[in-house]
Protein backbone atom coordinates (compact mmCIF):
# COMPACT_ATOMS: atom_id res chain seq x y z
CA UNK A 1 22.82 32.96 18.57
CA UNK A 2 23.00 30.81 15.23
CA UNK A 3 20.91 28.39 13.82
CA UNK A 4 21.95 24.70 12.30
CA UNK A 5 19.67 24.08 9.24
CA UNK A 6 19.00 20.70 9.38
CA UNK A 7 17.74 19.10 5.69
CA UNK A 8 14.91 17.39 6.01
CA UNK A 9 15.89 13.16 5.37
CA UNK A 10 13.66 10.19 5.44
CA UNK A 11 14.82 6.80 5.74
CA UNK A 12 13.95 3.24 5.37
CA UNK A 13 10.24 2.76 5.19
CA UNK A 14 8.47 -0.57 6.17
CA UNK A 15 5.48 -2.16 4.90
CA UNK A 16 3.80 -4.84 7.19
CA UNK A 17 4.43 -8.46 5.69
CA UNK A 18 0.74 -9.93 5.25
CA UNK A 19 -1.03 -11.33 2.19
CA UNK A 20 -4.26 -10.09 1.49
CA UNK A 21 -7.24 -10.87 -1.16
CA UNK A 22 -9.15 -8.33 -2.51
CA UNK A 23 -11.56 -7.45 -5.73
CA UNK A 24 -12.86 -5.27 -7.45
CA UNK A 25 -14.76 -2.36 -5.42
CA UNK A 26 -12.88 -2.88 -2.18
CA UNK A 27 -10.14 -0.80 -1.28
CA UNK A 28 -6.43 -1.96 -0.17
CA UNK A 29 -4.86 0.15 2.72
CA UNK A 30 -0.73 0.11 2.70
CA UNK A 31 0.42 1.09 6.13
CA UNK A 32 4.29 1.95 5.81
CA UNK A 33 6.19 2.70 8.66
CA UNK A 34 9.07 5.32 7.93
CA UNK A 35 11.80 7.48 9.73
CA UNK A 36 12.54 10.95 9.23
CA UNK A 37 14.89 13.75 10.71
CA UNK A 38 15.56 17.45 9.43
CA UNK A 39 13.32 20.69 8.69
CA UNK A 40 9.61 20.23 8.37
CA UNK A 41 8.10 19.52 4.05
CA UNK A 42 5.48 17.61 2.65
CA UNK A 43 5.93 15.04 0.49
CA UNK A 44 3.53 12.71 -1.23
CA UNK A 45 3.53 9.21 -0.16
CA UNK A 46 3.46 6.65 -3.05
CA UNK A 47 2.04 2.83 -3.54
CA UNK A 48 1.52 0.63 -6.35
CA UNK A 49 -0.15 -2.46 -6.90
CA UNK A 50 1.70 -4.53 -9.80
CA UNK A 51 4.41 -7.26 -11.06
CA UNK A 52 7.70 -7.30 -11.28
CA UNK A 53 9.72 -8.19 -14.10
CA UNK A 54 12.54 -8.18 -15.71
CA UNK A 55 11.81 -4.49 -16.87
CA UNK A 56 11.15 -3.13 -13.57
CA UNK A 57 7.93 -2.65 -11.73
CA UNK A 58 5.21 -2.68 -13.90
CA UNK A 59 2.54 -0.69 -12.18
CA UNK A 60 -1.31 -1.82 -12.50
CA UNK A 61 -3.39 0.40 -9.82
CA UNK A 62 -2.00 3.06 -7.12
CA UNK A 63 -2.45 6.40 -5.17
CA UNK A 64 -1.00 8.70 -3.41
CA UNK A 65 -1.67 11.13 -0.26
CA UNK A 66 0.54 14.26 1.04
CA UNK A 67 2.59 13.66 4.10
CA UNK A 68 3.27 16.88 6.45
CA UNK A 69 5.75 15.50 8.77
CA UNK A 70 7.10 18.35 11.24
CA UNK A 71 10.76 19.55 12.24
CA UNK A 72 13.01 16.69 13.53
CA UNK A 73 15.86 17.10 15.35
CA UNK A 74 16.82 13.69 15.78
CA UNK A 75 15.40 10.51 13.39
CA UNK A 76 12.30 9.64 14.42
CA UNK A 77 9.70 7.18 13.20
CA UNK A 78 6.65 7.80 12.17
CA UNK A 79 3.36 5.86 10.28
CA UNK A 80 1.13 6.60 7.77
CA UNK A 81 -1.09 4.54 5.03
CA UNK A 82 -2.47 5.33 1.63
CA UNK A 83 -5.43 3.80 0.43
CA UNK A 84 -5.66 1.80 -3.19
CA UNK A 85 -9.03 1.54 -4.67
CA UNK A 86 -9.13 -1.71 -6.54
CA UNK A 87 -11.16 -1.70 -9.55
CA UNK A 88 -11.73 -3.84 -12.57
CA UNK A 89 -8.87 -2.42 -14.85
CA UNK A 90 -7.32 -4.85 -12.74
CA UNK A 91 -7.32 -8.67 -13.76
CA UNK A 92 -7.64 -11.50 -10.85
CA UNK A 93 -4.17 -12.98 -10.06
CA UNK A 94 -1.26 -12.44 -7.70
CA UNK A 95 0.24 -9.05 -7.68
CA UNK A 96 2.87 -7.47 -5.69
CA UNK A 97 3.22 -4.29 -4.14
CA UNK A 98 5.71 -1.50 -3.19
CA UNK A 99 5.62 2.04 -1.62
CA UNK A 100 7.84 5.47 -1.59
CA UNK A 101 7.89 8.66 -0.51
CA UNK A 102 8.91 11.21 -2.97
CA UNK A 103 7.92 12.39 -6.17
CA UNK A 104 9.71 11.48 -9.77
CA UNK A 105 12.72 11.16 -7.67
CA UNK A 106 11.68 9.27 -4.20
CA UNK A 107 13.33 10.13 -1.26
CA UNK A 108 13.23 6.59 -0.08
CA UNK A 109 11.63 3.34 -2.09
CA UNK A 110 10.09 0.52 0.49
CA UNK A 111 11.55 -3.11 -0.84
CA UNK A 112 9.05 -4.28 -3.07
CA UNK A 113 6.74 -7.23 -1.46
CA UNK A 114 6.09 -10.23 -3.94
CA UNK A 115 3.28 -11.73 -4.52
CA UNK A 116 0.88 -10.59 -1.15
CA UNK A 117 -2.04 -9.30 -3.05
CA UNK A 118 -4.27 -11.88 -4.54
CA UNK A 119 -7.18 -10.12 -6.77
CA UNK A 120 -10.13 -12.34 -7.03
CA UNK A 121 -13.02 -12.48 -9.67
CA UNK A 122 -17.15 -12.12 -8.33
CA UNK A 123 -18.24 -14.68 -10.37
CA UNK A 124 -22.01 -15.99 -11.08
CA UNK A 125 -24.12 -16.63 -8.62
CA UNK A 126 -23.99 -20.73 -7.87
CA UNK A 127 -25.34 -23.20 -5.31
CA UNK A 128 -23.96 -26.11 -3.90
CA UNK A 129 -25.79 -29.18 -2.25
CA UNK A 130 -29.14 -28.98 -0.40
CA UNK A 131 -30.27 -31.41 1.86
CA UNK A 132 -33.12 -31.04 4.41
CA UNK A 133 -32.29 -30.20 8.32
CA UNK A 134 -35.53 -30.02 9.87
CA UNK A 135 -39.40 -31.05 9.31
CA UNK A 136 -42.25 -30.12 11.81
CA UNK A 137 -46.10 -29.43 12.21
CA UNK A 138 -46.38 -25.35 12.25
């Protein structure tokens, strides 16, 4: 009996559509949503924190983690996240934020999200008004 060898394809990922603010010691978790079919491989799956320009993507923080995905006969979807640790190489603004899976040559780039991660600054301590709630003989 023969065999069909199937290569192994991914296809469009997703990335969930929600702004987030973060800062400096928290981490960021991208959740992408992707489809694959073909023979089993691991692959590492890519994201980036950063802005886009008129040069590209210009990448501030990201990480990656190996995917294992198994033999697929059929395109099926699948989910997994990668976790970005945000630290203070990273200024506070508005950044924007993509994902791929793939090496130097992805096998499939997520559209890139604009403007959904908002880095905040821990600033001083400060306080605001006081005003007294409450007297009573103890």
């Amino acid at each position: 009996m023969g065999a069909v060898i199937i290569p192994s394809e991914f296809g469009i990922i997703f990335l969930p559509l929600a702004n987030v603010q973060v800062k400096a010691g928290d981490k960021l978790r991208i959740t992408c949503q992707y489809t694959h079919r073909g023979k089993a491989e691991s692959q590492p799956l890519y994201a980036a924190i950063g802005k886009t320009g008129w040069t590209g993507f210009d990448e501030v923080l990201h990480a990656s983690k190996t995917l294992s995905v198994p033999e697929d006969a059929s395109w099926q979807s699948r989910e997994d996240y990668v976790d970005i640790a945000i630290t203070t190489s990273i200024s506070a603004g508005v950044y924007d934020l993509y994902a791929k899976i793939g090496g130097t040559f992805p096998k499939v780039i997520s559209p890139t999200l604009q403007d959904v991660v908002e880095v905040t600054e821990v600033g001083n301590s400060d306080f605001g008004e006081i005003s007294i709630t409450d007297y009573a003989k103890v």
